[in-house]
PDB file of N, CA and C in Angstrom:
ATOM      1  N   UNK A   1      24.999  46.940-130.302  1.00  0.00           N
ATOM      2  CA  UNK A   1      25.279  45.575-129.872  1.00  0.00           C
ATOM      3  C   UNK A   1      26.358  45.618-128.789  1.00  0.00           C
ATOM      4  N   UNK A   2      26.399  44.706-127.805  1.00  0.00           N
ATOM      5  CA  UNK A   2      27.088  44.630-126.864  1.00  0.00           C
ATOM      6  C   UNK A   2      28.632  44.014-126.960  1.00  0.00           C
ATOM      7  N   UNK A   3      29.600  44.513-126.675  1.00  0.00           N
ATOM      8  CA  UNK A   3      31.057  44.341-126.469  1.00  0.00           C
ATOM      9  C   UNK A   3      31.342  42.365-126.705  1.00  0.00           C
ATOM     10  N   UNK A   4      31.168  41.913-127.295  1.00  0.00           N
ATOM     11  CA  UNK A   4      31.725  40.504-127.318  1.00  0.00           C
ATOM     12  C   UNK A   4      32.427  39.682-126.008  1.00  0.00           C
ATOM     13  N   UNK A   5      32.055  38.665-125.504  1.00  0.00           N
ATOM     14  CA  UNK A   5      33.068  38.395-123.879  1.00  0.00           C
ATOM     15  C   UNK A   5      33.868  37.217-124.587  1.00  0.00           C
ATOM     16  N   UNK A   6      33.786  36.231-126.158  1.00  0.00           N
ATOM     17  CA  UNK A   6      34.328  35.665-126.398  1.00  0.00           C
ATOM     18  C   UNK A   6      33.671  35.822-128.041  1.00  0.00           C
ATOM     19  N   UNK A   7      34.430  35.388-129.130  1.00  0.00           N
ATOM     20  CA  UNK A   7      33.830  35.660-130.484  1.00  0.00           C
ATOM     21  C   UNK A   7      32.765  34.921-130.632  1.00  0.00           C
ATOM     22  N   UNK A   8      32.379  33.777-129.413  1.00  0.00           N
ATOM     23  CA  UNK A   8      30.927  33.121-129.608  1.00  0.00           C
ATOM     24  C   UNK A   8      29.708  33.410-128.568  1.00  0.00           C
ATOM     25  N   UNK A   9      29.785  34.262-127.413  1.00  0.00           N
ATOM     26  CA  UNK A   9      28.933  34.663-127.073  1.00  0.00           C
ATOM     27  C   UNK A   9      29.292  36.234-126.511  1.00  0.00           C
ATOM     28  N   UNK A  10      27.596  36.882-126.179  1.00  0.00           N
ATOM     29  CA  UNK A  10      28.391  37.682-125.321  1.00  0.00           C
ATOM     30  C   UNK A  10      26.758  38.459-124.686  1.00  0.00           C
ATOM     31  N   UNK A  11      26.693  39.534-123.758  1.00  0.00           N
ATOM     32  CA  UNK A  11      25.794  39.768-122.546  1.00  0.00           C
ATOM     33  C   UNK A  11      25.126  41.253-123.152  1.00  0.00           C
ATOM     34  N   UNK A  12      23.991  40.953-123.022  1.00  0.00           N
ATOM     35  CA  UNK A  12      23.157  42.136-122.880  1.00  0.00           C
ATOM     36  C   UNK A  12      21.829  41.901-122.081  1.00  0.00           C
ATOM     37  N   UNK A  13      22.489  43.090-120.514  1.00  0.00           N
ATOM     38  CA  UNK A  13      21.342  43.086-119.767  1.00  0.00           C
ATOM     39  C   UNK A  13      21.651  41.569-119.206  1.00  0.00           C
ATOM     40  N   UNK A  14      20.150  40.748-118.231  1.00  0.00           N
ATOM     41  CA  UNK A  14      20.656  39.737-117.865  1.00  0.00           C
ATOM     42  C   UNK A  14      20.910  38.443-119.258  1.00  0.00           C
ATOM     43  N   UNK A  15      20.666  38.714-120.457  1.00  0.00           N
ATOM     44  CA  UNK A  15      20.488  37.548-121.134  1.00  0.00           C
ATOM     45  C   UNK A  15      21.553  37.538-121.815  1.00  0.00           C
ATOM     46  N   UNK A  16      21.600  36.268-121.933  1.00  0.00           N
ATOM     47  CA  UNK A  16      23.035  35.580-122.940  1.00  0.00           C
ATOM     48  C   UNK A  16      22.797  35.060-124.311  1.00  0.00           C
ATOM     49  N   UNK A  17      23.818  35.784-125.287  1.00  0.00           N
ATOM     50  CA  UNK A  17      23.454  35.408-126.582  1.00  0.00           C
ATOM     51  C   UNK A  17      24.513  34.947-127.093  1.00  0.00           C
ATOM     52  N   UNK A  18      24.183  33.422-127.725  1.00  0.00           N
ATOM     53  CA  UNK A  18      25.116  32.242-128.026  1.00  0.00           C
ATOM     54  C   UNK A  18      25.672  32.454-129.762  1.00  0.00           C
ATOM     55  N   UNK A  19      26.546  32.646-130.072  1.00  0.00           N
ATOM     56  CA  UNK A  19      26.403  32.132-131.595  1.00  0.00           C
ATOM     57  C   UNK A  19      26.485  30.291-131.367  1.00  0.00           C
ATOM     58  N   UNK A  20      25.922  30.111-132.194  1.00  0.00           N
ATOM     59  CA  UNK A  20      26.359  28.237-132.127  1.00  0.00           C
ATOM     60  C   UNK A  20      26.328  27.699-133.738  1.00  0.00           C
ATOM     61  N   UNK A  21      27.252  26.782-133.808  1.00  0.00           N
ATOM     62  CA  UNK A  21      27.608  25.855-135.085  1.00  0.00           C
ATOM     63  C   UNK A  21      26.696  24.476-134.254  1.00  0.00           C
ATOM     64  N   UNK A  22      25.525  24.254-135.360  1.00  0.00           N
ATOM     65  CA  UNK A  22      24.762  23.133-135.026  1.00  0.00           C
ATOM     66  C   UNK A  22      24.929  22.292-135.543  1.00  0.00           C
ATOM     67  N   UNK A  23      25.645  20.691-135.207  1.00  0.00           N
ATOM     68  CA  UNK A  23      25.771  19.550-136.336  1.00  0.00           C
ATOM     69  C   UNK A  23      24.680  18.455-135.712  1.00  0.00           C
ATOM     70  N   UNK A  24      23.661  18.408-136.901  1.00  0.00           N
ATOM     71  CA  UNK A  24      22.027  17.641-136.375  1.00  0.00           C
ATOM     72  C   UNK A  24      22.774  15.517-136.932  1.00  0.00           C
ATOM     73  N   UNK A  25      21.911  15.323-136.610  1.00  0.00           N
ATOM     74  CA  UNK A  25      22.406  13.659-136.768  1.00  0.00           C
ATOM     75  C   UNK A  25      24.003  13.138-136.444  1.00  0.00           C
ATOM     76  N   UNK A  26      24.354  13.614-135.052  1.00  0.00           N
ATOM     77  CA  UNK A  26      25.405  13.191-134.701  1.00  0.00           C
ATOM     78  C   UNK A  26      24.986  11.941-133.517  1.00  0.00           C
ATOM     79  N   UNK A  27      26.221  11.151-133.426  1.00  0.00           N
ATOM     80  CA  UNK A  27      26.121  10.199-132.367  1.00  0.00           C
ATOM     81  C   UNK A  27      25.553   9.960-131.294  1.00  0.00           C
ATOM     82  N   UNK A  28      25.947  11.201-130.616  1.00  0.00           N
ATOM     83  CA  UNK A  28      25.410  11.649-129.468  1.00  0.00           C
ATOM     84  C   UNK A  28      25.531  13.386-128.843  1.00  0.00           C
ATOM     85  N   UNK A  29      24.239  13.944-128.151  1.00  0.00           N
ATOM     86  CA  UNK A  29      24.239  15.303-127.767  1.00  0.00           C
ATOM     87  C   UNK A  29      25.301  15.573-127.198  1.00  0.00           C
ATOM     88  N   UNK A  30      26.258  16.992-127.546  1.00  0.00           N
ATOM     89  CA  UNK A  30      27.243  17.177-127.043  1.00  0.00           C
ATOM     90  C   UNK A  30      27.815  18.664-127.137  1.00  0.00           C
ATOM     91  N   UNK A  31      28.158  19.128-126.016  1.00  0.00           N
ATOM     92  CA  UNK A  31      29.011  20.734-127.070  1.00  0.00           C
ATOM     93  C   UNK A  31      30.471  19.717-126.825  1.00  0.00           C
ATOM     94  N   UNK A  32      31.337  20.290-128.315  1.00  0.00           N
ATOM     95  CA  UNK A  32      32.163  20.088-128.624  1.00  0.00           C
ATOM     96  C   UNK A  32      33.542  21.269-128.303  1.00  0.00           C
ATOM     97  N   UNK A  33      33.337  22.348-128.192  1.00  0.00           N
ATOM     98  CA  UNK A  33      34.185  23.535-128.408  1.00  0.00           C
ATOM     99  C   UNK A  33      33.414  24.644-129.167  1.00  0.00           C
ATOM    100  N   UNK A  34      35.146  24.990-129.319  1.00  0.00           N
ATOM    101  CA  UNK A  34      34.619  26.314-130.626  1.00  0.00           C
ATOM    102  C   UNK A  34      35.114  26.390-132.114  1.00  0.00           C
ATOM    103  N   UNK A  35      34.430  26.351-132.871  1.00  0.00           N
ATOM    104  CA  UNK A  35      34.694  25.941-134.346  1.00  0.00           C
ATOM    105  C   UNK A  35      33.989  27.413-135.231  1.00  0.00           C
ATOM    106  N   UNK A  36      34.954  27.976-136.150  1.00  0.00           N
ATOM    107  CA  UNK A  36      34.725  29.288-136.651  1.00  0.00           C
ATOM    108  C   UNK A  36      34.138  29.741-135.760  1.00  0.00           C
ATOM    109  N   UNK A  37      34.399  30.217-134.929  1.00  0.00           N
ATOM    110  CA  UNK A  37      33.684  31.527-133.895  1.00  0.00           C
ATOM    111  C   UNK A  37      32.815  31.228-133.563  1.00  0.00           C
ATOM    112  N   UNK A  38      31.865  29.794-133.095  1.00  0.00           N
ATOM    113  CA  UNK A  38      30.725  29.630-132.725  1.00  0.00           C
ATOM    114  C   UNK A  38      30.974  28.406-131.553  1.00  0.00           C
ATOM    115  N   UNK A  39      30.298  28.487-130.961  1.00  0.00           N
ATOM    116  CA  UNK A  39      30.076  27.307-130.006  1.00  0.00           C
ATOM    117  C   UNK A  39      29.588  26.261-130.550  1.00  0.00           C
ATOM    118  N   UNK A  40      30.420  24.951-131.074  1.00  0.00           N
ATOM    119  CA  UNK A  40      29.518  24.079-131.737  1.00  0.00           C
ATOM    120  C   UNK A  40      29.310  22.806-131.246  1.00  0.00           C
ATOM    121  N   UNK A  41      27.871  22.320-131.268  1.00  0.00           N
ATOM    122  CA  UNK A  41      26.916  21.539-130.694  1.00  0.00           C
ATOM    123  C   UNK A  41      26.533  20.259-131.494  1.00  0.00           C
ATOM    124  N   UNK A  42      26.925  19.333-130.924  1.00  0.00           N
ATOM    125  CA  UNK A  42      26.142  18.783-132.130  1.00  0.00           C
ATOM    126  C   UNK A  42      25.116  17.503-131.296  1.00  0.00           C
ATOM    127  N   UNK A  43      24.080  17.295-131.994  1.00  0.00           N
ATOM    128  CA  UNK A  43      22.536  16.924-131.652  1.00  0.00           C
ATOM    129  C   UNK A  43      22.474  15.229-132.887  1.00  0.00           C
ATOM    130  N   UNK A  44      21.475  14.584-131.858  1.00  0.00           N
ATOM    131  CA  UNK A  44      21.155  13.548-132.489  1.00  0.00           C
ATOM    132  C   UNK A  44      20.110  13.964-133.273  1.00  0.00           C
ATOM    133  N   UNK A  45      19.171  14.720-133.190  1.00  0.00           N
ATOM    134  CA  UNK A  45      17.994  15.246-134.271  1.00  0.00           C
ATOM    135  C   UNK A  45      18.067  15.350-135.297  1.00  0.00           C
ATOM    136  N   UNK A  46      17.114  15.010-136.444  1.00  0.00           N
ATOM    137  CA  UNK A  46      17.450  15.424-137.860  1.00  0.00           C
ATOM    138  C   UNK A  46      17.516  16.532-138.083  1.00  0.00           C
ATOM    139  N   UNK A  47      17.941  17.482-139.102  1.00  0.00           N
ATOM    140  CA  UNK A  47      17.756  18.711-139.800  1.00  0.00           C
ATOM    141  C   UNK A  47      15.819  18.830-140.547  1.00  0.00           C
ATOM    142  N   UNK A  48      15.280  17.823-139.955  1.00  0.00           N
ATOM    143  CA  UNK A  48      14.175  17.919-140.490  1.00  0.00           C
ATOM    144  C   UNK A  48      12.559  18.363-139.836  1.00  0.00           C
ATOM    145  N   UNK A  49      12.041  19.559-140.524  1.00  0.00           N
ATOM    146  CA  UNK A  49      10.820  19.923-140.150  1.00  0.00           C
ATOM    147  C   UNK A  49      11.246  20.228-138.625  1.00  0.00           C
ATOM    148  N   UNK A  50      12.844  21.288-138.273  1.00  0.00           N
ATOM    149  CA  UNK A  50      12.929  21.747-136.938  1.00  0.00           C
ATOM    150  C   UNK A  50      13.267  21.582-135.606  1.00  0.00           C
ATOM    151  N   UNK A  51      12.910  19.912-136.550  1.00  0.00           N
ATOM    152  CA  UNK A  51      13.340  18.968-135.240  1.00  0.00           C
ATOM    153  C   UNK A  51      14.708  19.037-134.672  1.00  0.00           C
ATOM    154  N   UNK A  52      15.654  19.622-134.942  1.00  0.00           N
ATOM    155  CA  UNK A  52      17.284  20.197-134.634  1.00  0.00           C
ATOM    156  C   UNK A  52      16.922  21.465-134.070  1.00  0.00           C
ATOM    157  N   UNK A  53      16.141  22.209-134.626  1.00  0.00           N
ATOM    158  CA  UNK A  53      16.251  23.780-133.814  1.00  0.00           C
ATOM    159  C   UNK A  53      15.613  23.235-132.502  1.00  0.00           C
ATOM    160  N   UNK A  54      14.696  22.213-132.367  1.00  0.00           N
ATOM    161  CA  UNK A  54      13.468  22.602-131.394  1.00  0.00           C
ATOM    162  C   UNK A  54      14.981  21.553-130.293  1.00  0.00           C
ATOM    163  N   UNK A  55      15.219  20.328-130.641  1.00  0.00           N
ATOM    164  CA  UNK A  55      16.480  19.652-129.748  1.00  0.00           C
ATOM    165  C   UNK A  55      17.577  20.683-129.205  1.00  0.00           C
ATOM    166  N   UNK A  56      17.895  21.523-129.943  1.00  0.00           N
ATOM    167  CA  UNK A  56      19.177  22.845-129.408  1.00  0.00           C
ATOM    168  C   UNK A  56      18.603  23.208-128.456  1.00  0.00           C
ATOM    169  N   UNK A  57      17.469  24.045-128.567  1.00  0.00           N
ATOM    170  CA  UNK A  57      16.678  25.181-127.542  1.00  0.00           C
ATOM    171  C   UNK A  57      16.483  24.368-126.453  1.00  0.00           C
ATOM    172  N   UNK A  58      15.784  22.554-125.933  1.00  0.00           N
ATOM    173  CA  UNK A  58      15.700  21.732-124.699  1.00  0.00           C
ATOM    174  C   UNK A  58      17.228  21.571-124.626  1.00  0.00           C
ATOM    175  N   UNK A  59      17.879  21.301-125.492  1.00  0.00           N
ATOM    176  CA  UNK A  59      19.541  20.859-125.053  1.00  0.00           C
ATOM    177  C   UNK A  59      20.180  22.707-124.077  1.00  0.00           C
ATOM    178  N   UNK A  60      20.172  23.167-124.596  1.00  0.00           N
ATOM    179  CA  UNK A  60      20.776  24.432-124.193  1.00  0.00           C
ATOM    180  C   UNK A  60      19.786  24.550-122.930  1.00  0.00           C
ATOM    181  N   UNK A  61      18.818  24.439-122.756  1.00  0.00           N
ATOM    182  CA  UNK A  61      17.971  24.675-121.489  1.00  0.00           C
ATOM    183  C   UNK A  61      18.399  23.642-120.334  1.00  0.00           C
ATOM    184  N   UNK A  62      18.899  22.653-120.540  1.00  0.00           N
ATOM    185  CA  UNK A  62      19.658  21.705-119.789  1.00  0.00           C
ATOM    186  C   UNK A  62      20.402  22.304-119.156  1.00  0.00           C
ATOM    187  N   UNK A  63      21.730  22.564-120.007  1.00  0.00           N
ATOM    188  CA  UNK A  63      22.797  22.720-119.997  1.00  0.00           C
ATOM    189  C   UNK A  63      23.105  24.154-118.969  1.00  0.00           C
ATOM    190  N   UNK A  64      22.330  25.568-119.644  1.00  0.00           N
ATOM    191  CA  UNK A  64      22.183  26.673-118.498  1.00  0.00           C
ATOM    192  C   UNK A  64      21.030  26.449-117.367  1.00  0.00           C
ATOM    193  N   UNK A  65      20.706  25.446-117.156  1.00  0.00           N
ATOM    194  CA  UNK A  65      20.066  24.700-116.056  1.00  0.00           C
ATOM    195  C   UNK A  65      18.350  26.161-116.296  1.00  0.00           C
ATOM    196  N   UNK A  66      17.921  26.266-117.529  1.00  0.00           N
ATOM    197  CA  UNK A  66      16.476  27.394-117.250  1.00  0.00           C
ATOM    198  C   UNK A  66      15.323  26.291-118.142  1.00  0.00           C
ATOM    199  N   UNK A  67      14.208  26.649-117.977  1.00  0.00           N
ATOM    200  CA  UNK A  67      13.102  26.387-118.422  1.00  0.00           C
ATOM    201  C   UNK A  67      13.608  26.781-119.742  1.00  0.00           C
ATOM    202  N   UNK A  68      12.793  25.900-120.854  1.00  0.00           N
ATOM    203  CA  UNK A  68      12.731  25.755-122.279  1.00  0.00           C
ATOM    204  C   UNK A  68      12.183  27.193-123.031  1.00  0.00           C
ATOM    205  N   UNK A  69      11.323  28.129-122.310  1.00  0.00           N
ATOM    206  CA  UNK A  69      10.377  28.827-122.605  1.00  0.00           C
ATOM    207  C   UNK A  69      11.842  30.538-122.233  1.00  0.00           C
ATOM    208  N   UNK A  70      13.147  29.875-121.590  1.00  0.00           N
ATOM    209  CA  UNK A  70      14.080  31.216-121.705  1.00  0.00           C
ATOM    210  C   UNK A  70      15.253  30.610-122.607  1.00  0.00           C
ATOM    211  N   UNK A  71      14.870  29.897-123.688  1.00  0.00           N
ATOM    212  CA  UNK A  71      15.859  29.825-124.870  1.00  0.00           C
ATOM    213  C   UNK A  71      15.157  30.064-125.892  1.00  0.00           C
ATOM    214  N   UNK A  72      15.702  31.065-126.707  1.00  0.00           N
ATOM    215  CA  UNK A  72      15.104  31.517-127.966  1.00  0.00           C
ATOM    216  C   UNK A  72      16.162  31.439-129.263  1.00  0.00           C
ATOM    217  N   UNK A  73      15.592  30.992-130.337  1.00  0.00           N
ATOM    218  CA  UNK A  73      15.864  31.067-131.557  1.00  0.00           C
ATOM    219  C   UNK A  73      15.894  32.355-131.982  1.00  0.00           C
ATOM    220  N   UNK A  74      17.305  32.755-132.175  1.00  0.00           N
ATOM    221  CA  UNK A  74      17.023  34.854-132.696  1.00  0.00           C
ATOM    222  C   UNK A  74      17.446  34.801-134.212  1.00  0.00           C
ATOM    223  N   UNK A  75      18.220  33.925-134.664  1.00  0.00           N
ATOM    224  CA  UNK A  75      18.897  34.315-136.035  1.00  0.00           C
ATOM    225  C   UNK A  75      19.039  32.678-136.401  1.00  0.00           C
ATOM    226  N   UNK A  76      18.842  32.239-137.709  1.00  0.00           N
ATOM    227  CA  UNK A  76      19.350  31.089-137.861  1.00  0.00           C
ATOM    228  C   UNK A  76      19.060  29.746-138.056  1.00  0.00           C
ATOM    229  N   UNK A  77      17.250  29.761-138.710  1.00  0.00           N
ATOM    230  CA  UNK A  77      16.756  28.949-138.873  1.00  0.00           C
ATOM    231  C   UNK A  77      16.959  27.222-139.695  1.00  0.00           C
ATOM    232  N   UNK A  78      17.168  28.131-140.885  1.00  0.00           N
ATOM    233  CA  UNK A  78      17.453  27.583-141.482  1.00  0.00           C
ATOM    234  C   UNK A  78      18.812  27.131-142.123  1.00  0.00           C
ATOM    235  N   UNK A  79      20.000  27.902-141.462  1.00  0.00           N
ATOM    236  CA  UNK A  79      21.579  27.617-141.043  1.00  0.00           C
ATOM    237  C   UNK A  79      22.038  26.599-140.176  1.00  0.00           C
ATOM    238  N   UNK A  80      22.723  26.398-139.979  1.00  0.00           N
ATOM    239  CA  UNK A  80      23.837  25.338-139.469  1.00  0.00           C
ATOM    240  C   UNK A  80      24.730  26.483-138.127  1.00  0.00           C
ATOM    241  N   UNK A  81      24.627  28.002-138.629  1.00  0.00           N
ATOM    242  CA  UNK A  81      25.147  29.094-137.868  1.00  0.00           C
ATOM    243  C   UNK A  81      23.565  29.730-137.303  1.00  0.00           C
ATOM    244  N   UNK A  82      23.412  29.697-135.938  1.00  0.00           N
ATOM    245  CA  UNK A  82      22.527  30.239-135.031  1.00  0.00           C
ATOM    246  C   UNK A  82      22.438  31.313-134.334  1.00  0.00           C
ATOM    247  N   UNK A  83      21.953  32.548-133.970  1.00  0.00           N
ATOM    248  CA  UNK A  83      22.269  33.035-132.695  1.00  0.00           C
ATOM    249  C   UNK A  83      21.021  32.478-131.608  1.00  0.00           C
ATOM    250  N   UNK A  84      21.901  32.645-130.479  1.00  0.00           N
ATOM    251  CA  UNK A  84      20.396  31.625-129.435  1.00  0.00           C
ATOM    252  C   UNK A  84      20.543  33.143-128.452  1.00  0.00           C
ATOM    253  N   UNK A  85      19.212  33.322-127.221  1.00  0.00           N
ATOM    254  CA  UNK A  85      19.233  34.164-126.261  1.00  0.00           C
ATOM    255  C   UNK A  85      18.744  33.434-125.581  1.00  0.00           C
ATOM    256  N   UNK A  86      19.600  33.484-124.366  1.00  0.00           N
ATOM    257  CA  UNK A  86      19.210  32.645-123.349  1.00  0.00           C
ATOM    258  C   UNK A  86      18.836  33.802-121.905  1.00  0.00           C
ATOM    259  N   UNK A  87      17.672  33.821-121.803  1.00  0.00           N
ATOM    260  CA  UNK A  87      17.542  34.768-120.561  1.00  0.00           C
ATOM    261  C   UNK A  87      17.484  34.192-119.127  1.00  0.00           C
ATOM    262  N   UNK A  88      18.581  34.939-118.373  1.00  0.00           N
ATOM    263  CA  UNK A  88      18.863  34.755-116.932  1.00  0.00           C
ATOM    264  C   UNK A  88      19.416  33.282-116.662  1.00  0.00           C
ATOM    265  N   UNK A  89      20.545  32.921-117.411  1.00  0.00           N
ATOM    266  CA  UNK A  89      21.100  31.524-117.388  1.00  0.00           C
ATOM    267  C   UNK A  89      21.182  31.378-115.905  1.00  0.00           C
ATOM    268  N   UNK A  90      21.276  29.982-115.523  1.00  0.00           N
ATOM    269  CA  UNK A  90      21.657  29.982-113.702  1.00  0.00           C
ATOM    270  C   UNK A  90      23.023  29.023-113.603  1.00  0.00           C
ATOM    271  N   UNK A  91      23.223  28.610-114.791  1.00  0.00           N
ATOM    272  CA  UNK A  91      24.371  27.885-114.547  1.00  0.00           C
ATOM    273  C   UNK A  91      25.526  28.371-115.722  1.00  0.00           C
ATOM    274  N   UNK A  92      26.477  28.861-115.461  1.00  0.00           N
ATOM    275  CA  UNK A  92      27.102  29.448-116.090  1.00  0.00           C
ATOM    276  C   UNK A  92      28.735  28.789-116.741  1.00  0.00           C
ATOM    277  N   UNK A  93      28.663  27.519-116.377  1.00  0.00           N
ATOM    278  CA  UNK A  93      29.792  26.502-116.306  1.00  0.00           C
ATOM    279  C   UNK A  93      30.515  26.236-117.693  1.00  0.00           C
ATOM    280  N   UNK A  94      29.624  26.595-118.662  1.00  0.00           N
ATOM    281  CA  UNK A  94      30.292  26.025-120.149  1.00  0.00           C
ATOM    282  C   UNK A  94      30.759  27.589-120.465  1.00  0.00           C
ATOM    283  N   UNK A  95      30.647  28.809-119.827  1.00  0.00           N
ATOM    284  CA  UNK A  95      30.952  29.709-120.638  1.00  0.00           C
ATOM    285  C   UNK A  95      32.557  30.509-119.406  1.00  0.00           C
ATOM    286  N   UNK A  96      32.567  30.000-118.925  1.00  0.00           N
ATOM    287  CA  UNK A  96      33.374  30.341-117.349  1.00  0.00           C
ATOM    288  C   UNK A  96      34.638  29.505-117.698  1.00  0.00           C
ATOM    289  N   UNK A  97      34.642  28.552-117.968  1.00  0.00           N
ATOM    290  CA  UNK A  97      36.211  27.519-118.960  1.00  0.00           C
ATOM    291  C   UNK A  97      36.886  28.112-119.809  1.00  0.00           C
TER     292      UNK A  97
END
């Protein structure tokens, strides 16, 4: 595994792998910071039938400005704690702060 660049993400090769703290039925879509070592997010989606994993993966595709089809679910389905891989991010702004 690759050297850590912060305790919530870090680089192997061109792709970026997120830990994230997911909070589903919040107010409004948002990253918040970092909470226990994860980047945490929280989503208007329910925790139900996925509908939170599948909102993270378009939210995070926003956000590193890539198509939906270079965010992947690697660890963390059924957790609240995720790992995400994001291949060849183009916008690098939330992790550069």
């Amino acid at each position: 595994m690759a050297k850590p660049e912060a305790p919530w993400y870090y680089w192997r090769d061109s792709a970026l792998y997120l830990h994230i703290y997911l909070q589903p039925r919040a107010s409004k879509n948002e990253i918040t910071g970092v909470h226990e070592d994860c980047l945490k997010v929280r989503l208007t989606a329910p925790p139900i039938e996925g509908r939170a994993n599948l909102a993270l993966l378009k939210y995070l595709a926003h956000c590193f400005k890539v198509a939906e089809r270079q965010v992947t679910l690697v660890k963390g389905e059924q957790s609240r704690k995720k790992w995400i891989r994001i291949d060849s991010p183009r916008d690098l702004s939330l992790i550069n702060t």
